[in-house]
C-alpha atoms as a PDB file:
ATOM      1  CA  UNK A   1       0.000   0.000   0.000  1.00  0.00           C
ATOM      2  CA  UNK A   2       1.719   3.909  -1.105  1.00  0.00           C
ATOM      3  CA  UNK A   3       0.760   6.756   0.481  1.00  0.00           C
ATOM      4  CA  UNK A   4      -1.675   7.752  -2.503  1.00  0.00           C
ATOM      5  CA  UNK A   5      -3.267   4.612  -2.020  1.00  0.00           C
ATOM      6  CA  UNK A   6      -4.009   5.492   1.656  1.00  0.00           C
ATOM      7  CA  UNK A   7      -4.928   8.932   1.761  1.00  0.00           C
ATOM      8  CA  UNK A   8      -7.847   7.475  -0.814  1.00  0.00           C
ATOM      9  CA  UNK A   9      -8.766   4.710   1.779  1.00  0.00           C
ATOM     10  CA  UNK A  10      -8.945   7.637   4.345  1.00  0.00           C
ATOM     11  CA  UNK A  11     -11.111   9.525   2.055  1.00  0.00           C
ATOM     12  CA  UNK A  12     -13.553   6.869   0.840  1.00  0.00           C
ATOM     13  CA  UNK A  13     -14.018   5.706   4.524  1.00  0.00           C
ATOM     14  CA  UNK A  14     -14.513   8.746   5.831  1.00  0.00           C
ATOM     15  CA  UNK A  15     -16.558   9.555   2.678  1.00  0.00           C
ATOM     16  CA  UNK A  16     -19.051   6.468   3.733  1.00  0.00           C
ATOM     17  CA  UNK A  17     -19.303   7.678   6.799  1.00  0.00           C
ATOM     18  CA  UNK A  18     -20.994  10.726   6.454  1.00  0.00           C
ATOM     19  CA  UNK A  19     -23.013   9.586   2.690  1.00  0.00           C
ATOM     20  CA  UNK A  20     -24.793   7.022   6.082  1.00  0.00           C
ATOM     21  CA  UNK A  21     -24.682   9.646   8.548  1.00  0.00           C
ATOM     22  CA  UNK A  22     -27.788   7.808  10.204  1.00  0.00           C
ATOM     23  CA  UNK A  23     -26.923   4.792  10.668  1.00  0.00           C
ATOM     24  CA  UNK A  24     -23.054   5.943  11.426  1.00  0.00           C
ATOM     25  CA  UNK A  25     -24.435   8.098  14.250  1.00  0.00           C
ATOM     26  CA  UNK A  26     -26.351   4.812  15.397  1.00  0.00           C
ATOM     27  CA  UNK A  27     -23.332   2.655  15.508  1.00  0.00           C
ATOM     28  CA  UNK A  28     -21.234   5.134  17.050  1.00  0.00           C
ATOM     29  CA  UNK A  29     -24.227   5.137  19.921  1.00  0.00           C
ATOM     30  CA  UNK A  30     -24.312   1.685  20.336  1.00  0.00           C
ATOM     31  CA  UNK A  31     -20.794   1.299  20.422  1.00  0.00           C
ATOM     32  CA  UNK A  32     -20.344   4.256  23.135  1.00  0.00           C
ATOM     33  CA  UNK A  33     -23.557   2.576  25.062  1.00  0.00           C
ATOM     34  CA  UNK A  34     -21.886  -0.700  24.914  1.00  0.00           C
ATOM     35  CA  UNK A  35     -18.246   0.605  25.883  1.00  0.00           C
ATOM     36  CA  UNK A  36     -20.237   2.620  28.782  1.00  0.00           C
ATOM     37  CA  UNK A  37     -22.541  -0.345  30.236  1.00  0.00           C
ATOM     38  CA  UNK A  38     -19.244  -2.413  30.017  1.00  0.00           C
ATOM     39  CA  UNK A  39     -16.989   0.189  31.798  1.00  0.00           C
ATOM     40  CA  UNK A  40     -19.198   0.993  34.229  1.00  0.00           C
ATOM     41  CA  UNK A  41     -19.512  -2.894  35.376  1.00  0.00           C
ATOM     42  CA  UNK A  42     -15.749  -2.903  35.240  1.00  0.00           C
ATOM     43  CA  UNK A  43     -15.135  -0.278  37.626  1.00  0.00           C
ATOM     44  CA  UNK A  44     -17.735  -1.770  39.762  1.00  0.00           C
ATOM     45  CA  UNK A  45     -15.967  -4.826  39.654  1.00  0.00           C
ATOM     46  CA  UNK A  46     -12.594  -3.592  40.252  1.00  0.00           C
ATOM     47  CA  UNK A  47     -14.345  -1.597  43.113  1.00  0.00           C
ATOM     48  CA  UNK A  48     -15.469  -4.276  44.412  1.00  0.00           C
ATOM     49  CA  UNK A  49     -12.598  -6.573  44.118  1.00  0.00           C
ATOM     50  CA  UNK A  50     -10.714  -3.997  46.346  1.00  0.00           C
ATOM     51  CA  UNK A  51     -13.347  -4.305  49.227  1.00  0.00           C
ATOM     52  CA  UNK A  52     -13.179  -7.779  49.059  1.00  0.00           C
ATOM     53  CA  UNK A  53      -9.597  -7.689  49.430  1.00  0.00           C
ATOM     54  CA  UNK A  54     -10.263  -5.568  52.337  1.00  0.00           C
ATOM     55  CA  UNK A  55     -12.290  -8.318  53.878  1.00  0.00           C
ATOM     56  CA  UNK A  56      -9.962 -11.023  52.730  1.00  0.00           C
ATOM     57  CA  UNK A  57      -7.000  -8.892  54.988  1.00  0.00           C
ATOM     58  CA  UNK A  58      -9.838  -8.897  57.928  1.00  0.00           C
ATOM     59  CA  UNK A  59     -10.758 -12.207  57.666  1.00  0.00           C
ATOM     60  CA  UNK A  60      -8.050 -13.561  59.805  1.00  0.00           C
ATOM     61  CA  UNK A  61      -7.856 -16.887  61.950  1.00  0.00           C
ATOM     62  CA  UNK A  62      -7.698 -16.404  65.635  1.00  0.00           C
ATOM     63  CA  UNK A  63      -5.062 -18.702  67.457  1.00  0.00           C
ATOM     64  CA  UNK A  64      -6.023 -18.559  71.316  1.00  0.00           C
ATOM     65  CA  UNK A  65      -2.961 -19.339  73.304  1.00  0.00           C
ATOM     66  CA  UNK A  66      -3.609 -21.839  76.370  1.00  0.00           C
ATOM     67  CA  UNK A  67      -3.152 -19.853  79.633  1.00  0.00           C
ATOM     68  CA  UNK A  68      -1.562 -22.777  81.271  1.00  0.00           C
ATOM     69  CA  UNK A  69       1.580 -21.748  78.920  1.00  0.00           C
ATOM     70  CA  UNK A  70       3.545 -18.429  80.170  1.00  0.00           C
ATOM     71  CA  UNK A  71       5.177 -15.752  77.962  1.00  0.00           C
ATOM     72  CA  UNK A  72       8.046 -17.425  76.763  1.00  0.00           C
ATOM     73  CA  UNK A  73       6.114 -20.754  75.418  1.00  0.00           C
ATOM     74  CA  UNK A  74       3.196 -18.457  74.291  1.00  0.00           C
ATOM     75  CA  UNK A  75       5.651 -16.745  71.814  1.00  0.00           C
ATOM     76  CA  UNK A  76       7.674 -19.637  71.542  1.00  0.00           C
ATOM     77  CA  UNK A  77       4.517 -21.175  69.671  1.00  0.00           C
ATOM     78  CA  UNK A  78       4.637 -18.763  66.283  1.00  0.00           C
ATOM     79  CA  UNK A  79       7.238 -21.033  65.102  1.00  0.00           C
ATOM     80  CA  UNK A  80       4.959 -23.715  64.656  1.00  0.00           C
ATOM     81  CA  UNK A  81       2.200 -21.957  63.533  1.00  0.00           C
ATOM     82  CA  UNK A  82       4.362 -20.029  60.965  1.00  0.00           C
ATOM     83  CA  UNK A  83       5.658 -23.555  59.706  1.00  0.00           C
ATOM     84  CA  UNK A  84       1.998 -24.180  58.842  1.00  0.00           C
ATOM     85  CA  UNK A  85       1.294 -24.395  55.143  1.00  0.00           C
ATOM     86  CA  UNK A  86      -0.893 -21.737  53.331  1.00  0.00           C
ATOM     87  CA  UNK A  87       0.504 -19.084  56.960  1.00  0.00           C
ATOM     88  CA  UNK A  88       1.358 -15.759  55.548  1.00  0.00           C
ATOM     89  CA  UNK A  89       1.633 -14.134  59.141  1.00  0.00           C
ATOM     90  CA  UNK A  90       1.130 -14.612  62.407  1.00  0.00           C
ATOM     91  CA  UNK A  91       0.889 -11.374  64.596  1.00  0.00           C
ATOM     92  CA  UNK A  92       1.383 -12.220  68.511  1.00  0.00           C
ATOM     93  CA  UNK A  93      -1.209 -10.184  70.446  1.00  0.00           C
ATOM     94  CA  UNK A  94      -0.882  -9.648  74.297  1.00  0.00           C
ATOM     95  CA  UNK A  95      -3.832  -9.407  76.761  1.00  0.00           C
ATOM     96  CA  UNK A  96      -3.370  -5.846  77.223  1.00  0.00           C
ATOM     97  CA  UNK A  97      -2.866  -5.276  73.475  1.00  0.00           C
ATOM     98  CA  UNK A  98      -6.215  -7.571  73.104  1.00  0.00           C
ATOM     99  CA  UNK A  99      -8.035  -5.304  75.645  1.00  0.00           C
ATOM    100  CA  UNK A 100      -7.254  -2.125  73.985  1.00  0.00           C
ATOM    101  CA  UNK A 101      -8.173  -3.319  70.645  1.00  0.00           C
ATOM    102  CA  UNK A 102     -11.340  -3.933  71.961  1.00  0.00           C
ATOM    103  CA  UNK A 103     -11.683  -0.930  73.848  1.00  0.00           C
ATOM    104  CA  UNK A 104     -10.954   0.674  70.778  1.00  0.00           C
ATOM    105  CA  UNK A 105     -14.225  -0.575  68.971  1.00  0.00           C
ATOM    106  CA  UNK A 106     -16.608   0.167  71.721  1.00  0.00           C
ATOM    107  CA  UNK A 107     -18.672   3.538  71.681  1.00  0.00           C
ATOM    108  CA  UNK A 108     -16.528   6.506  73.338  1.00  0.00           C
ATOM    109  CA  UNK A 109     -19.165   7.555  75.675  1.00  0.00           C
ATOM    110  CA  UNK A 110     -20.197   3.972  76.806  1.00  0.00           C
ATOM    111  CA  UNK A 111     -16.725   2.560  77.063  1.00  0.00           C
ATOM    112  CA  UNK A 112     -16.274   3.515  80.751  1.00  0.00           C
ATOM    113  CA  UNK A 113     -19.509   1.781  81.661  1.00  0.00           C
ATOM    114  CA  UNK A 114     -18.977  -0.920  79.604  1.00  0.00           C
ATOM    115  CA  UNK A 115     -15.213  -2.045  81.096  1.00  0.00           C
ATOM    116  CA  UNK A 116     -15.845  -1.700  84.295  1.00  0.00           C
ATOM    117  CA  UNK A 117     -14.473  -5.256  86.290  1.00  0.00           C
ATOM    118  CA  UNK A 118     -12.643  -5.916  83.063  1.00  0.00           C
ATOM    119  CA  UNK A 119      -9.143  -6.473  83.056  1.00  0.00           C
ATOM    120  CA  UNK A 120      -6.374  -8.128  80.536  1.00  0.00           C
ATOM    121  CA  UNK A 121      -6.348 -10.939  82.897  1.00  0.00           C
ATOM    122  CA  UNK A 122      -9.929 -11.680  81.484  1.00  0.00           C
ATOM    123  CA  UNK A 123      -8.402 -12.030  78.272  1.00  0.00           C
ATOM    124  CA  UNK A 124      -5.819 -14.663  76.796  1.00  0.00           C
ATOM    125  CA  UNK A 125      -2.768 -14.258  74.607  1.00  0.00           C
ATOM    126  CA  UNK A 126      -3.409 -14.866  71.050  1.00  0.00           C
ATOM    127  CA  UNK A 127      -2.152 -15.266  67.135  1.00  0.00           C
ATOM    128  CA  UNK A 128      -3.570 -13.304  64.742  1.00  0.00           C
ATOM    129  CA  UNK A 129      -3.126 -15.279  61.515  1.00  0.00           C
ATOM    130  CA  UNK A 130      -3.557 -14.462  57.815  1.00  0.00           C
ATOM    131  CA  UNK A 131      -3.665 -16.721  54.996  1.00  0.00           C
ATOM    132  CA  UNK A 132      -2.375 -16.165  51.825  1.00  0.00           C
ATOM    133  CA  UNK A 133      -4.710 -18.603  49.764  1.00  0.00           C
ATOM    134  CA  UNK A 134      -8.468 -17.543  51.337  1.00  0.00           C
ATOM    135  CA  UNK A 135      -9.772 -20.478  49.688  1.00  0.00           C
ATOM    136  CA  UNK A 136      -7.994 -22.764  51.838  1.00  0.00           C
ATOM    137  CA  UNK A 137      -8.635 -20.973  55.003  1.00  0.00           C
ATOM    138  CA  UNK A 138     -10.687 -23.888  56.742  1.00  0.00           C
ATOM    139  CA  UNK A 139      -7.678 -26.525  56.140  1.00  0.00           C
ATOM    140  CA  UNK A 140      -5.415 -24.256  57.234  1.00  0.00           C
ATOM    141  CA  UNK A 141      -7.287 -23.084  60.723  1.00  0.00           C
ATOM    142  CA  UNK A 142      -7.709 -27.063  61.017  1.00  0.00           C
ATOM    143  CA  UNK A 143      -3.842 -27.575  60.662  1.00  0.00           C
ATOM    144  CA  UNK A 144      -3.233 -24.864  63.356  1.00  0.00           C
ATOM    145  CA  UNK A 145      -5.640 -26.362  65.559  1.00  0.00           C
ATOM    146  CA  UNK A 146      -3.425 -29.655  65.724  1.00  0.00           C
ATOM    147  CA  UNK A 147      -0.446 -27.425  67.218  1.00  0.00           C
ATOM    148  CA  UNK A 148      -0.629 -28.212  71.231  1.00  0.00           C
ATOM    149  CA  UNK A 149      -1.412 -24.921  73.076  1.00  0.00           C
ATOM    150  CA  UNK A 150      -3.758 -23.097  71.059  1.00  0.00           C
ATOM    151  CA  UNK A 151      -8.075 -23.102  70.553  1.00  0.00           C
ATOM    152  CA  UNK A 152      -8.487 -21.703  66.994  1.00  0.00           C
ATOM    153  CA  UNK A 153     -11.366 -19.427  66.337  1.00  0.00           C
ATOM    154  CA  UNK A 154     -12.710 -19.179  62.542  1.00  0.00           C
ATOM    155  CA  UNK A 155     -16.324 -18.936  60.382  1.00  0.00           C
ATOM    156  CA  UNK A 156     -15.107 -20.069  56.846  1.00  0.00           C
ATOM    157  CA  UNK A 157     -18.902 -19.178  56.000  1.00  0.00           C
ATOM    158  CA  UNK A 158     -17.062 -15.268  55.413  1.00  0.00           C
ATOM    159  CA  UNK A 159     -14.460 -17.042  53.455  1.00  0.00           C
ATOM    160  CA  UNK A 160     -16.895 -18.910  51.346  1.00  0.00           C
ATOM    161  CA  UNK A 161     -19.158 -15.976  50.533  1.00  0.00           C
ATOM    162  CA  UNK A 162     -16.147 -13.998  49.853  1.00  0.00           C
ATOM    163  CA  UNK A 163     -15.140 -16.462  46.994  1.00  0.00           C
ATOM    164  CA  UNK A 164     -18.862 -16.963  46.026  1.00  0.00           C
ATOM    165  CA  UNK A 165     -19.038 -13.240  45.175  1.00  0.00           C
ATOM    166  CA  UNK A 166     -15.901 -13.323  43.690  1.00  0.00           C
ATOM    167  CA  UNK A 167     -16.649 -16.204  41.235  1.00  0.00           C
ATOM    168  CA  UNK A 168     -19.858 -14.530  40.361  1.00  0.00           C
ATOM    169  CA  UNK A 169     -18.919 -11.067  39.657  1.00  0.00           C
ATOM    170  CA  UNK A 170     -15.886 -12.758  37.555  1.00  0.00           C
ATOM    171  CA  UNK A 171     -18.575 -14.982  35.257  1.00  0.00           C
ATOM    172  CA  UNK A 172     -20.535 -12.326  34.586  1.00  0.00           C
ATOM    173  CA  UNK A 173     -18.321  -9.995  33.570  1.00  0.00           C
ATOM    174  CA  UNK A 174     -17.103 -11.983  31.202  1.00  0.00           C
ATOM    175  CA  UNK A 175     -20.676 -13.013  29.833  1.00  0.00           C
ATOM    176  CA  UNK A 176     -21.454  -9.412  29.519  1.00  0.00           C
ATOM    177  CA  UNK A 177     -18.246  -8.534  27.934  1.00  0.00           C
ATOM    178  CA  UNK A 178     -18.692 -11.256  24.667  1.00  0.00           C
ATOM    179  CA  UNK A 179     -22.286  -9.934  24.137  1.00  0.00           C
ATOM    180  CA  UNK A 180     -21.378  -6.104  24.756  1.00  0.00           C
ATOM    181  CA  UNK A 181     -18.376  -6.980  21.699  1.00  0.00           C
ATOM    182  CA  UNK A 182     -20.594  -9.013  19.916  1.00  0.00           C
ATOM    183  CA  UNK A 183     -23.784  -6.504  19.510  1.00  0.00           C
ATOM    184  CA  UNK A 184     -21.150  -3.767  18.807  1.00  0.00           C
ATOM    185  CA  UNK A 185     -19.766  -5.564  16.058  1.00  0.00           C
ATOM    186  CA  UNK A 186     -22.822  -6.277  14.738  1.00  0.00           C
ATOM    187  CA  UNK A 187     -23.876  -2.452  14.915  1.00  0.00           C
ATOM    188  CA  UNK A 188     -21.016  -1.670  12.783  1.00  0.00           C
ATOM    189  CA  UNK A 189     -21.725  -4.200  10.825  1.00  0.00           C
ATOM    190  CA  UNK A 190     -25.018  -3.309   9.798  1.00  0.00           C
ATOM    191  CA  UNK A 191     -23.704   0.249   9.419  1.00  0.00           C
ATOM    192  CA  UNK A 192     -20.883  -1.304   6.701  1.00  0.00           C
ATOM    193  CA  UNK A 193     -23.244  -3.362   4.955  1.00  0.00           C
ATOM    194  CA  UNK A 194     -25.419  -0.952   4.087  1.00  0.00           C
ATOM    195  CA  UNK A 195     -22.536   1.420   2.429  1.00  0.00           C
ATOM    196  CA  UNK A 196     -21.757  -1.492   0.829  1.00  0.00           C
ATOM    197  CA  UNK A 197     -25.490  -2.432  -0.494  1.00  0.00           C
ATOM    198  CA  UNK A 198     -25.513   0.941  -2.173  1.00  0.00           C
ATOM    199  CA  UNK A 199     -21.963   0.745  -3.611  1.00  0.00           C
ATOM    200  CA  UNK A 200     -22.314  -2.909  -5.012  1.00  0.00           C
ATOM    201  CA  UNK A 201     -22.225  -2.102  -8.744  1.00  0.00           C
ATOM    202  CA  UNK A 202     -19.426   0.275  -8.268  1.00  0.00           C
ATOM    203  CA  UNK A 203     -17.725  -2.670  -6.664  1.00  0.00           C
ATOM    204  CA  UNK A 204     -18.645  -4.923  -9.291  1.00  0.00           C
ATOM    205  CA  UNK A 205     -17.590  -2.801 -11.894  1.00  0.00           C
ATOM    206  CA  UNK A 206     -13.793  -2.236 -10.094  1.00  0.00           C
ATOM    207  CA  UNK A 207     -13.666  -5.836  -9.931  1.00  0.00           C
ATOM    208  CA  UNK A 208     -14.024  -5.901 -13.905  1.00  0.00           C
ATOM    209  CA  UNK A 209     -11.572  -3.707 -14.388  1.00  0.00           C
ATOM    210  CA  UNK A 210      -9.439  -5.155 -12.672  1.00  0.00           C
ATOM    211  CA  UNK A 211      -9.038  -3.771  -8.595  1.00  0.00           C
ATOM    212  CA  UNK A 212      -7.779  -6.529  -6.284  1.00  0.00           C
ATOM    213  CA  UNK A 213      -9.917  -7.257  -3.404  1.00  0.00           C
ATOM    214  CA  UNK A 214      -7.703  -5.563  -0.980  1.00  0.00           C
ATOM    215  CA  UNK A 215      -8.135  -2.142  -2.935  1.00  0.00           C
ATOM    216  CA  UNK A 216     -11.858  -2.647  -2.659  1.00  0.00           C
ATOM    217  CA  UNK A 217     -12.033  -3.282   1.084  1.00  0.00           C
ATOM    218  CA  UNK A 218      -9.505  -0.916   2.750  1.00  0.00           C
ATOM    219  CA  UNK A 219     -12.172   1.896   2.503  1.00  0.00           C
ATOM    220  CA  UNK A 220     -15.092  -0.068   4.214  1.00  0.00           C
ATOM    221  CA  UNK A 221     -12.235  -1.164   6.955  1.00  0.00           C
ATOM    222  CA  UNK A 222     -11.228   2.211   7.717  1.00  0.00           C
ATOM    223  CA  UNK A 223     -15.156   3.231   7.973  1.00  0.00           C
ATOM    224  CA  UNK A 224     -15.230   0.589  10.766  1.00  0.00           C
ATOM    225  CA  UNK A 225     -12.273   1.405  12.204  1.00  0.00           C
ATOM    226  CA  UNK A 226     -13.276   5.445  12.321  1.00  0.00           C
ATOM    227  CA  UNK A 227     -16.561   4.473  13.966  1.00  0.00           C
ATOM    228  CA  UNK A 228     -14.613   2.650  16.730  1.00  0.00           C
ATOM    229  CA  UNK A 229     -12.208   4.936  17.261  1.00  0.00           C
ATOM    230  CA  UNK A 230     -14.749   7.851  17.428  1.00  0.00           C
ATOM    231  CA  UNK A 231     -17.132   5.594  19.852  1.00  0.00           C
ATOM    232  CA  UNK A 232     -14.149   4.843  22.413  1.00  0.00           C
ATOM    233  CA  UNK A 233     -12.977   8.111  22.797  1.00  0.00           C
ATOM    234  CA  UNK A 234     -16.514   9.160  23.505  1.00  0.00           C
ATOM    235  CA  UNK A 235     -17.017   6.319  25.704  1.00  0.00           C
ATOM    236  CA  UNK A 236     -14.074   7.329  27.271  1.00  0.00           C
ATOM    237  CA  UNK A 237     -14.956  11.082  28.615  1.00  0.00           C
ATOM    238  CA  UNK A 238     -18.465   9.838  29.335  1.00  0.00           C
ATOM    239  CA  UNK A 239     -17.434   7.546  31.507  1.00  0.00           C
ATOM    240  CA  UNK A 240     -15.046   9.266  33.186  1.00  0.00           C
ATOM    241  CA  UNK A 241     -17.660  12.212  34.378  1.00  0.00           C
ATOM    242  CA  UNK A 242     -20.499   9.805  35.161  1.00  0.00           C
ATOM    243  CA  UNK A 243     -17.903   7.698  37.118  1.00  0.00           C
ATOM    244  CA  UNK A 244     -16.502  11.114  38.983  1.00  0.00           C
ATOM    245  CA  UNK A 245     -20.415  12.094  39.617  1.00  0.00           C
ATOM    246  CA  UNK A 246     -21.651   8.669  41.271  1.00  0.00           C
ATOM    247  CA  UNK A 247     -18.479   8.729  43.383  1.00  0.00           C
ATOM    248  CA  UNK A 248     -19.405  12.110  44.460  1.00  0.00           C
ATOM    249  CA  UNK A 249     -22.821  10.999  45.115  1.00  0.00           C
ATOM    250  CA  UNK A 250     -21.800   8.101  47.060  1.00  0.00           C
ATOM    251  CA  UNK A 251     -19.505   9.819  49.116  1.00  0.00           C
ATOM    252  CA  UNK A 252     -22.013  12.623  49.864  1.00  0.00           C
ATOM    253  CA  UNK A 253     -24.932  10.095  51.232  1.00  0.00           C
ATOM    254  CA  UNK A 254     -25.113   9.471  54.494  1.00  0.00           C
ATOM    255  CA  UNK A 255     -23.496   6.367  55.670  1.00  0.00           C
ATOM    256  CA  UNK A 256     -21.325   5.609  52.663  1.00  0.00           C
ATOM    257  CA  UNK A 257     -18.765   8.351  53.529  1.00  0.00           C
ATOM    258  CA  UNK A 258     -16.211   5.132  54.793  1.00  0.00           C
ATOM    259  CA  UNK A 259     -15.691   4.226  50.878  1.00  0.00           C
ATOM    260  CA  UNK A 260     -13.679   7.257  50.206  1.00  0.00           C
ATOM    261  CA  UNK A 261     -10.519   6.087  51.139  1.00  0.00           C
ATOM    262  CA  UNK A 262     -11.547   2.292  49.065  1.00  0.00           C
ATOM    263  CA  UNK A 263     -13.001   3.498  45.931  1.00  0.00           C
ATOM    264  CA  UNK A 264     -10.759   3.837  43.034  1.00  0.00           C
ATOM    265  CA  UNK A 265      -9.720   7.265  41.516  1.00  0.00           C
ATOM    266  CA  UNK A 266     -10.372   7.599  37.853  1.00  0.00           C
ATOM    267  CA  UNK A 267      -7.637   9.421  37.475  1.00  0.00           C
ATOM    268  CA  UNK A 268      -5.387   6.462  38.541  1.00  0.00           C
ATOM    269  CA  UNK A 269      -6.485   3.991  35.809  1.00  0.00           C
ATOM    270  CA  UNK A 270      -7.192   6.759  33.348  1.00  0.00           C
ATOM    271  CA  UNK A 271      -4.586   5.977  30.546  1.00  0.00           C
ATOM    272  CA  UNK A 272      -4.974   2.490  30.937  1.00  0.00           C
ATOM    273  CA  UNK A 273      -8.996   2.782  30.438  1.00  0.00           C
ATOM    274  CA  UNK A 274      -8.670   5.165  27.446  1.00  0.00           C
ATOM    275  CA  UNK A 275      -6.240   2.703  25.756  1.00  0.00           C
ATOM    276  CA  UNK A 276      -8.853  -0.229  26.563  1.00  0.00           C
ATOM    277  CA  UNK A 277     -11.463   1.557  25.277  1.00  0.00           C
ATOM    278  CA  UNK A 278      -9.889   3.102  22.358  1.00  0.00           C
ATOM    279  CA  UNK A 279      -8.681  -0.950  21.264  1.00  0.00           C
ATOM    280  CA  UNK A 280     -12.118  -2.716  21.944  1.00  0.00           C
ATOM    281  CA  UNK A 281     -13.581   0.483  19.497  1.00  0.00           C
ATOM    282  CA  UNK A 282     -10.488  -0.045  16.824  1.00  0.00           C
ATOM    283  CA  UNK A 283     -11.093  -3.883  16.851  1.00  0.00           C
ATOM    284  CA  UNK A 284     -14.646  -4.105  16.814  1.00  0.00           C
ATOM    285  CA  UNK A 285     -14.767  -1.679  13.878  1.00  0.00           C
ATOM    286  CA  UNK A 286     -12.068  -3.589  12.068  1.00  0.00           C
ATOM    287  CA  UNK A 287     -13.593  -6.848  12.249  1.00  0.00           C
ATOM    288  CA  UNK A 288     -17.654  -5.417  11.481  1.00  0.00           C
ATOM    289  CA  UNK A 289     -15.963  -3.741   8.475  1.00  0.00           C
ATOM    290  CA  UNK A 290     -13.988  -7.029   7.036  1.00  0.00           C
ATOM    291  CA  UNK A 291     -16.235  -9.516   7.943  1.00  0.00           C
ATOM    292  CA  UNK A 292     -18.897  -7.737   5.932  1.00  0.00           C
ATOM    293  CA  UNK A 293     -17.471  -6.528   2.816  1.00  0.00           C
ATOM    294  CA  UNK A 294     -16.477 -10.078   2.850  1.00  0.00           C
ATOM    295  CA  UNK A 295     -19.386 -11.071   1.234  1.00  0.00           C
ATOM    296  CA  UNK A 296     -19.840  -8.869  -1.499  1.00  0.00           C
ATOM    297  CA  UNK A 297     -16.904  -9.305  -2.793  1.00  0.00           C
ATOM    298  CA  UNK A 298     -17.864 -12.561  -5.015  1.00  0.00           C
ATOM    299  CA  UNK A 299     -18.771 -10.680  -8.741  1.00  0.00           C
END
């Protein structure tokens, strides 16, 4: 392909684009609504993934250490608990350390009331443990529980439902994605064909005369590809103020203004969003263009 060659593709594409302004506005729309209903789920997702990460850090595995075992065997113990497969820490947590902890998570002006007769001595050492697979949690807090010393304290049914949303918010994502892609392509499809429809004795008549098939369908490729291209970059800025405005609304309604330190900054994940987008519009444009001139090409 020479440079005369291309700056005629460029022309005849962008050429079809506007003789089927219509139905090139509609396939820019579908592809934007498409690239927005699948953005928005993916920053949902990747929202939620860091929450759940936040629970996987908090769901830890209490180790209670026996109080018939003093200081030195009481630490002497995260040896063997470390040595535990599937351990990524184990955090040694004194009685007084325990008690303010707790005191920490009561209400200020009812935590007088509610300590009074408590002391550490109420309380027993213990090994706050973190896994580094989540899904093996329960085999794990049954390992530890074979060490001689220790009472281990753990509900895998936070683990499981942690992995159960996690499994489910992975399917569908990918569901949604293949038939977001697949009615965009379509869109521009549709859009292609009909340029094509109205063009098919010109086409005919260039493959008389002698125009190789690749001359013929560079211009109905770059159509495509110019629809993408436009749709992801609008996608793009779209989703990037609706994102920044449901954030703000979020953060601004009672009761959800804890997420503002977990929810992800647009800005953060900005590039790598407008290359995603820009690439699923390029691609999807390039295949509804090729695969449809495809068939008009037999003369």
């Amino acid at each position: 392909m020479n440079g005369r060659n291309f700056i005629y593709f460029i022309k005849e594409g962008i050429k079809g684009i506007f003789v089927h302004g219509f139905m090139s506005f509609a396939a820019v729309s579908v592809i934007v609504a498409c690239l927005i209903i699948t953005g928005t789920f993916s920053l949902v997702v990747m929202n939620v993934n860091v929450l759940i990460d936040r629970v996987e850090d908090e769901n830890e595995i209490l180790a209670f250490v026996d109080d018939s075992l003093d200081d030195t065997e009481a630490l002497a113990l995260v040896t063997e608990i470390a040595a535990v497969p599937n351990v990524a820490s184990a955090t040694f947590v004194t009685r007084d350390e325990a008690l303010d902890e707790w005191a920490a998570t009561l209400p200020e002006d009812y935590r007088d009331m509610m300590l009074t007769g408590i002391t550490s001595a109420d309380l027993r050492h213990r090994y706050v443990i973190k896994t580094e697979d989540l899904s093996r949690a329960e085999e794990t807090a049954a390992e530890i529980a074979e060490i001689d010393g220790v009472e281990v304290q753990f509900d895998p049914r936070l683990s499981d439902a942690t992995l159960s949303m996690q499994n489910v918010i992975r399917i569908v994502s990918y569901i949604l994605a293949v038939i977001l892609f697949i009615v965009s392509m379509f869109m521009i499809a549709n859009t292609v064909k009909l340029a094509t429809f109205d063009r098919r004795e010109e086409i005919g008549i260039m493959k008389i005369v002698g125009a190789t098939n690749s001359f013929i369908r560079w211009p109905f490729v770059i159509q495509g590809a110019l629809l993408g291209l436009v749709g992801g970059a609008i996608a793009f800025f779209v989703q990037w103020g609706i994102y920044n405005y449901a954030c703000n609304l979020m953060l601004n309604y009672v009761g959800l203004e804890m997420l503002g330190d977990e929810l992800i900054s647009f800005g953060s994940i900005a590039i790598r969003m407008l290359l995603i987008f820009i690439g699923v519009g390029f691609t999807v444009g390039v295949l509804g263009g090729s695969l449809t001139i495809r068939k008009f090409m037999r003369v």
